[in-house]
Protein backbone atom coordinates (compact mmCIF):
# COMPACT_ATOMS: atom_id res chain seq x y z
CA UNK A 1 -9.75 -12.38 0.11
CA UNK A 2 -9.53 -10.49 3.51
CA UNK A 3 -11.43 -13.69 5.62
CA UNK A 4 -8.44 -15.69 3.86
CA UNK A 5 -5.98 -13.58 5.33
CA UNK A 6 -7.30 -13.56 8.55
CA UNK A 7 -7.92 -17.08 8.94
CA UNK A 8 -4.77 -17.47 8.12
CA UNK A 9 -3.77 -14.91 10.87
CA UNK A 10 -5.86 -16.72 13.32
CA UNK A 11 -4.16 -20.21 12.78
CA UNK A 12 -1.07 -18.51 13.21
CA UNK A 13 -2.01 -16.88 16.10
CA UNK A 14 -3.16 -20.30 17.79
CA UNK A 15 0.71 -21.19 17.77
CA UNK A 16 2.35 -18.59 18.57
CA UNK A 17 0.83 -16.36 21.27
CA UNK A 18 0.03 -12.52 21.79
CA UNK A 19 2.25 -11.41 19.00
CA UNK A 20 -0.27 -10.57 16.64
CA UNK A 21 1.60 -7.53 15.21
CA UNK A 22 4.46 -9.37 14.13
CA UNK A 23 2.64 -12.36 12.56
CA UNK A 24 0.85 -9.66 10.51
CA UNK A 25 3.87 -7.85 9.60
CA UNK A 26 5.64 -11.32 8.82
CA UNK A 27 2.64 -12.37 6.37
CA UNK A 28 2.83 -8.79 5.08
CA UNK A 29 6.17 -9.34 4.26
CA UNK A 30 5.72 -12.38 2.09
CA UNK A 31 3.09 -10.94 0.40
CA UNK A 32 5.26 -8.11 -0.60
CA UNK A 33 8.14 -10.18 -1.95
CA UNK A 34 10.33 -9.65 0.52
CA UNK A 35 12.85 -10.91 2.82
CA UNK A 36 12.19 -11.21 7.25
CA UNK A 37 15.13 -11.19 9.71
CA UNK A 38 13.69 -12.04 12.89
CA UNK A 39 16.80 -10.32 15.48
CA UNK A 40 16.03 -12.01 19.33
CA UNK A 41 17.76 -14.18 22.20
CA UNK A 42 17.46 -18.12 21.97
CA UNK A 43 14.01 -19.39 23.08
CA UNK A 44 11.90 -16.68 21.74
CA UNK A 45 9.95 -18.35 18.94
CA UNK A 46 11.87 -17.26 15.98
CA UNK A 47 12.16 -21.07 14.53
CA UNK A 48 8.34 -21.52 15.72
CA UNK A 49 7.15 -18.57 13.78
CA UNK A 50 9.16 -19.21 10.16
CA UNK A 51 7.72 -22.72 10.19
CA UNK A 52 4.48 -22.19 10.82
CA UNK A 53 4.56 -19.39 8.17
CA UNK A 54 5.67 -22.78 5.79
CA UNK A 55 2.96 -24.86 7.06
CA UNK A 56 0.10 -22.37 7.10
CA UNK A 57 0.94 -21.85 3.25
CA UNK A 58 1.61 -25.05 2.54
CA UNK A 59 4.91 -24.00 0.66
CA UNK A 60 7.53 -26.77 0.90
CA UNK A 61 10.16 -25.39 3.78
CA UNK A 62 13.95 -26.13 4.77
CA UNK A 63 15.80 -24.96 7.77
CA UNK A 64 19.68 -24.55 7.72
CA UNK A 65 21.66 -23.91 10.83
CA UNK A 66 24.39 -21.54 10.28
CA UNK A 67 27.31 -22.44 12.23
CA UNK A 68 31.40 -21.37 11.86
CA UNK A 69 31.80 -24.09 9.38
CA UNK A 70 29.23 -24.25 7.14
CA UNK A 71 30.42 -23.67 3.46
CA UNK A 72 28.40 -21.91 0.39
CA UNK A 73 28.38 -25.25 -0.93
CA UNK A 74 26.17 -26.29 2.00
CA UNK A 75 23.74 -23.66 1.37
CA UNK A 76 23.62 -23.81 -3.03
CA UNK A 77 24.90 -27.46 -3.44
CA UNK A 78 27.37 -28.68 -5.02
CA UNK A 79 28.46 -31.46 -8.30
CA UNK A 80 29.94 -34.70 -8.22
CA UNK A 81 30.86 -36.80 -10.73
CA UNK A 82 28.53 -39.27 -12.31
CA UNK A 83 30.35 -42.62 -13.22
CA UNK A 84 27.62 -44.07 -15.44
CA UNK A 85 26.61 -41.08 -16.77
CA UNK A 86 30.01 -39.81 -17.53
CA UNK A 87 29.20 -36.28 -16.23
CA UNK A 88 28.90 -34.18 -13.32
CA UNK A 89 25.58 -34.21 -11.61
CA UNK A 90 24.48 -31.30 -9.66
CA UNK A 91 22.77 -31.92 -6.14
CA UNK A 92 21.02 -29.13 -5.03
CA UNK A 93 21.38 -27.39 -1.60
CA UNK A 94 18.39 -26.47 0.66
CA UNK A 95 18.09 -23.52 -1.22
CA UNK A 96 16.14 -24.78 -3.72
CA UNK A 97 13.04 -24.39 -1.35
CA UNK A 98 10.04 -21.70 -1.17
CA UNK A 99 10.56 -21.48 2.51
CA UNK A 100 14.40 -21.32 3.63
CA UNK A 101 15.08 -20.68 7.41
CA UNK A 102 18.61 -19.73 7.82
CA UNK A 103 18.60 -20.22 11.18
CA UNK A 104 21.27 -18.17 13.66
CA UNK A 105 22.72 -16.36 10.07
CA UNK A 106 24.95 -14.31 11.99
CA UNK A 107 26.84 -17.56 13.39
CA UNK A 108 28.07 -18.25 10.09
CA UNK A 109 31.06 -16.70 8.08
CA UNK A 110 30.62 -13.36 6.18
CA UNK A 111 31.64 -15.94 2.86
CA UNK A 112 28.89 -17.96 3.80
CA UNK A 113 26.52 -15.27 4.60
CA UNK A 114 27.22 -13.76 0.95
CA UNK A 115 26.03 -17.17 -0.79
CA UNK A 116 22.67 -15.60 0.06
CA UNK A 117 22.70 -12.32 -1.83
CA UNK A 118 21.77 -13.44 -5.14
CA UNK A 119 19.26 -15.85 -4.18
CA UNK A 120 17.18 -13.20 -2.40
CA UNK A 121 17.90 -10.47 -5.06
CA UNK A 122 17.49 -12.66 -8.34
CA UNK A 123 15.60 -15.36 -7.06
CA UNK A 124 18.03 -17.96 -9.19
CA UNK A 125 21.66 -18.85 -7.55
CA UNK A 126 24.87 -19.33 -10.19
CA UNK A 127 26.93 -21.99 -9.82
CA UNK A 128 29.63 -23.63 -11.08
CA UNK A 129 29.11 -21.70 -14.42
CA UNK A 130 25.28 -21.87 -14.82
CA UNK A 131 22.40 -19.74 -13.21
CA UNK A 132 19.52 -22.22 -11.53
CA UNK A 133 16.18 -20.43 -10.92
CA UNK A 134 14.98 -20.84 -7.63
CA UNK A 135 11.04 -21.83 -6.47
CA UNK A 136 8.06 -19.56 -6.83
CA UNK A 137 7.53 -18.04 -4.27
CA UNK A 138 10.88 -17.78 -2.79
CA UNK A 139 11.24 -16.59 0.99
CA UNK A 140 14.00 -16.25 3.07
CA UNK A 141 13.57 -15.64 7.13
CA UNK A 142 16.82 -15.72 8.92
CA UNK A 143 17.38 -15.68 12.63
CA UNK A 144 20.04 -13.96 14.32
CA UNK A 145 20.86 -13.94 18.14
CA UNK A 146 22.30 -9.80 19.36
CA UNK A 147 25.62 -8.99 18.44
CA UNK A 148 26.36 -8.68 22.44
CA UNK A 149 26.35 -12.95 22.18
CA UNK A 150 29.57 -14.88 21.52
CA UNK A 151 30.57 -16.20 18.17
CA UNK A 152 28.51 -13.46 15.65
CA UNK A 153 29.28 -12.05 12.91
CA UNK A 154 27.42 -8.56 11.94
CA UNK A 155 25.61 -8.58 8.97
CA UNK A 156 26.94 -6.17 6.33
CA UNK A 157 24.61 -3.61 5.34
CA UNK A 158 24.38 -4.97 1.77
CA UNK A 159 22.85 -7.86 3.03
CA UNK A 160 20.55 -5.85 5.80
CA UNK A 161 19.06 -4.42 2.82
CA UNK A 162 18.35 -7.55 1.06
CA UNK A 163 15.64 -8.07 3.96
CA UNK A 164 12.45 -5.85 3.73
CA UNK A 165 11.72 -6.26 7.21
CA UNK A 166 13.11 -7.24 10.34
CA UNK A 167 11.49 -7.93 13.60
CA UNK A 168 11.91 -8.43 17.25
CA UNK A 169 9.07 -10.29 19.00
CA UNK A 170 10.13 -9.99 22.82
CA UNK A 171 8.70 -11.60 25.79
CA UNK A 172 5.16 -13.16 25.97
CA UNK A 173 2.84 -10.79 28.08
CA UNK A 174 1.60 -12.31 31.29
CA UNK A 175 -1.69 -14.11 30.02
CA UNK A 176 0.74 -15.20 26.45
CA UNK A 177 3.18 -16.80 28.57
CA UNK A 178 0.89 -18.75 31.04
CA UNK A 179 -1.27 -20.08 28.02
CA UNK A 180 2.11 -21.26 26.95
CA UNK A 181 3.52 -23.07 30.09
CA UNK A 182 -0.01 -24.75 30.74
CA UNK A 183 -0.89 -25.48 26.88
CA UNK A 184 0.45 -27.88 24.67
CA UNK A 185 4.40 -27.79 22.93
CA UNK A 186 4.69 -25.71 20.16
CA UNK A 187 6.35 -28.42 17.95
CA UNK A 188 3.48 -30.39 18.14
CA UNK A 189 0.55 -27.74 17.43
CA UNK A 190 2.89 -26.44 14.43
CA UNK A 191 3.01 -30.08 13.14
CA UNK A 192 -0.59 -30.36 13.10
CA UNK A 193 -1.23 -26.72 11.18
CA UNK A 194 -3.45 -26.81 8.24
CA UNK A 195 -2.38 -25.57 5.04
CA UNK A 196 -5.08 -21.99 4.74
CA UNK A 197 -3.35 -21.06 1.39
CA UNK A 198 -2.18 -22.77 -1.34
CA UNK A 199 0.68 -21.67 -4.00
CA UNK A 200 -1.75 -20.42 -6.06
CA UNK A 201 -3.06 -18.60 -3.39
CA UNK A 202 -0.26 -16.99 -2.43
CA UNK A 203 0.91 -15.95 -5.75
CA UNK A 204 -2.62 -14.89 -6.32
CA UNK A 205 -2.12 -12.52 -3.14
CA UNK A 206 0.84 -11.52 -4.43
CA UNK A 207 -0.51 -10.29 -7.46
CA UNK A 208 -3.09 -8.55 -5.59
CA UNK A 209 -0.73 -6.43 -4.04
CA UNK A 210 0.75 -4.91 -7.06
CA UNK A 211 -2.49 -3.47 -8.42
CA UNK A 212 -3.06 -1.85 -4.93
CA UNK A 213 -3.59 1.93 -5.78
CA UNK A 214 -0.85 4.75 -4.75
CA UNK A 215 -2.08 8.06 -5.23
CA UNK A 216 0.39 11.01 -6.12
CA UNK A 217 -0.55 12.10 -2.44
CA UNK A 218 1.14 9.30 -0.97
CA UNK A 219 4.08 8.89 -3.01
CA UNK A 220 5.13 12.78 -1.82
CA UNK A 221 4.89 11.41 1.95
CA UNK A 222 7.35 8.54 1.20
CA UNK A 223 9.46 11.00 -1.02
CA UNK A 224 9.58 12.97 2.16
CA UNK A 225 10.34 9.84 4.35
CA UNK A 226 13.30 9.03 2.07
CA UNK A 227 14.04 13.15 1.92
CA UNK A 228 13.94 13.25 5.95
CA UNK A 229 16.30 10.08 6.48
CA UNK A 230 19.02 11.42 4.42
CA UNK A 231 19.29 14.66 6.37
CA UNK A 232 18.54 13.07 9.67
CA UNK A 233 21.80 13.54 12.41
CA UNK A 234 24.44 10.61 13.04
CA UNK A 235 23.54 8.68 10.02
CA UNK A 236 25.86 8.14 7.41
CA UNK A 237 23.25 7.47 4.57
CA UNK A 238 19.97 7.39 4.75
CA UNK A 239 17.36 5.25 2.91
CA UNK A 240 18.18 3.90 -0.23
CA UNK A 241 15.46 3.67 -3.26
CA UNK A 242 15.43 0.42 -3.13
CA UNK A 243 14.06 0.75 0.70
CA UNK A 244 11.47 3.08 -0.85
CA UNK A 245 10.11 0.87 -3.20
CA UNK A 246 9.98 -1.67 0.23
CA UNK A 247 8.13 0.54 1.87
CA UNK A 248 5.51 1.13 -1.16
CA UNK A 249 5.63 -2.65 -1.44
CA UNK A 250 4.72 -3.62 2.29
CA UNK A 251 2.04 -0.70 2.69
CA UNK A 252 0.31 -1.70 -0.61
CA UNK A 253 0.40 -5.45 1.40
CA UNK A 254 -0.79 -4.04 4.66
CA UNK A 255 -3.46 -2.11 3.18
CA UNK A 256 -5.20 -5.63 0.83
CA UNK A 257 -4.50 -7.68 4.44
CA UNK A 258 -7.10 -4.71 6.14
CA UNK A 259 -9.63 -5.05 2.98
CA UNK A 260 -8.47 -1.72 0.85
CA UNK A 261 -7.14 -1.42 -2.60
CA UNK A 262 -5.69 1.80 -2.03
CA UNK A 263 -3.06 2.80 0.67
CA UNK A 264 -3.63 5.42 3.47
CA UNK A 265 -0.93 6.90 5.04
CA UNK A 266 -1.86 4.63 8.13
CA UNK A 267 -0.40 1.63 6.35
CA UNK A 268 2.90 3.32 5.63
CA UNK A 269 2.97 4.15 9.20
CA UNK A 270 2.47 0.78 10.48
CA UNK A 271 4.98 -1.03 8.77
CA UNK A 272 7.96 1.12 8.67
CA UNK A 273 9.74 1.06 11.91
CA UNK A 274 9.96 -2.84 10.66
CA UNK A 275 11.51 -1.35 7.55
CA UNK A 276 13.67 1.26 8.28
CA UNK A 277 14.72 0.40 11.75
CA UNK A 278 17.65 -2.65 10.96
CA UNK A 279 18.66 -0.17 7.91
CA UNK A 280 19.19 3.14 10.04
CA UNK A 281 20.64 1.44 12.97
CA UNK A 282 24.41 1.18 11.22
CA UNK A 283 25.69 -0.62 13.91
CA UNK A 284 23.60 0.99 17.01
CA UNK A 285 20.69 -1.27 17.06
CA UNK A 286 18.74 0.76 19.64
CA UNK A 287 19.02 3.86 17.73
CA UNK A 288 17.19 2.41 14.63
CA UNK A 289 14.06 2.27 16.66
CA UNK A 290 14.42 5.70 17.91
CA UNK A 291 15.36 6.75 14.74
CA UNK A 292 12.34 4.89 13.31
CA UNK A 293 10.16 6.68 15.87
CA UNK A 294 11.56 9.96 15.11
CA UNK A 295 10.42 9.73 10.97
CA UNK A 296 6.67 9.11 12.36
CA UNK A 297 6.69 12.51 14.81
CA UNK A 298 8.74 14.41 11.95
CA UNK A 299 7.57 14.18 8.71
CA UNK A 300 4.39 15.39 7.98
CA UNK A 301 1.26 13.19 6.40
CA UNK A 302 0.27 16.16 4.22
């Protein structure tokens, strides 16, 4: 299981260069369940990364650009009426997918930005009067440009929440960036990935995860995580339980991607600022990460 998930790791790698953290954390994340924003400026490989992820998995994959206009009914789909049938027929929207990049999300209206919430909550959207369960698995990654750009709208923090994780992956390093001006276009080597995983195998992982041992040890450092957050200066409220069971989630995933059934404190470690950062910014985006940092020096292992 853990040469799967590092050949997977490697293909992914191949595409998109010297950000091997944050194409672990972005597997992790799937394999937990959950939900990636990617936050970054144009250019940076956010659309690169989400379909490779779709590729490498072989999970079928649609991309939606979020613009000022774009209605729920864009996102969910919508009925017309059937003249031969004498009924309406329902078309589904790109929702209906097991990868969905919604692309620039923060472009879009906060109406159209809610027409997400129960699709990455419940996994099923209803509309029009009837609830329509969505693929297994079901992923959302949504890009979003700063809130310093033109034409944004901030996420509300109900929504933050929905997404386990959010990351920033930054500008190439100096040998990462000239690999990339002398090597081939992304677009092509992403259209020639191999599928490493199937749906099986990726439901299989899934399942892994879950019977990932916690010990009683553990739990009391993530109690005191939660504990520490909720006390912690400037913040209005701190982590919520359903960020806890998030951050049990993505370290049980983290610790079956390094070979272990069992999670160290380690594993917490390296995925919460990913976590916590986006959910104990409230509205200050740099302080998440100190904030983040701060929960790591703080709050003792034992």
């Amino acid at each position: 299981m853990k040469r799967l998930i590092e050949n997977t790791i490697g293909a992914l790698n191949e595409v998109l260069l010297g950000k091997d953290l944050q194409v672990r954390l972005a597997l992790c994340c799937m394999l937990a369940r959950g939900h990636l924003l990617i936050e970054d400026i144009p250019g940076m490989g956010k659309t690169t990364l989400s379909h490779a992820l779709a590729r490498i998995m072989g999970l079928s994959y649609q991309r939606i650009q979020f613009t000022s206009d774009l209605l729920p009914a864009d996102v969910l789909g919508f009925s017309t009426f059937d003249r031969d049938a004498n009924d309406l027929v329902f078309h589904p929207g790109p929702i209906f997918s097991q990868v969905v990049l919604a692309d620039e999300i923060n472009r879009a209206s906060p109406r159209t930005q809610s027409a997400l919430l129960e699709a990455m909550e419940e996994r099923q959207v209803s509309i029009e009067g009837h609830t329509r369960p969505l693929p297994i698995p079901f992923f959302v990654i949504a890009t979003q440009n700063p809130l310093e750009q033109g034409g944004t709208y901030p996420l509300p923090e109900s929504q933050l929440d929905r997404f386990l994780m959010r990351l920033q992956l930054g500008y190439p390093d100096r040998l990462a960036e000239r690999a990339l001006l002398q090597g081939e276009d992304r677009r092509d080597l992403t259209a020639r990935l191999q599928p490493q995983l199937s749906t099986e195998d990726v439901l299989t992982l899934q399942q892994a995860v879950d019977r990932v041992t916690v010990s009683e040890a553990l739990l009391d450092y993530v109690q005191r995580i939660l504990g520490y957050t909720r006390q912690m200066p400037g913040v209005v409220y701190g982590l919520s339980p359903r960020a806890g069971l998030g951050l049990l989630r993505a370290a049980r995933a983290w610790a079956l991607m390094s070979g272990r059934h069992h999670v160290l404190p380690d594993d917490v470690q390296m995925v919460l600022p990913a976590i916590v950062e986006h959910r104990l910014a409230q509205g200050e985006s740099p302080k998440g990460q100190l904030r983040a940092q701060r929960i790591l020096e703080d709050v003792a292992v034992l």
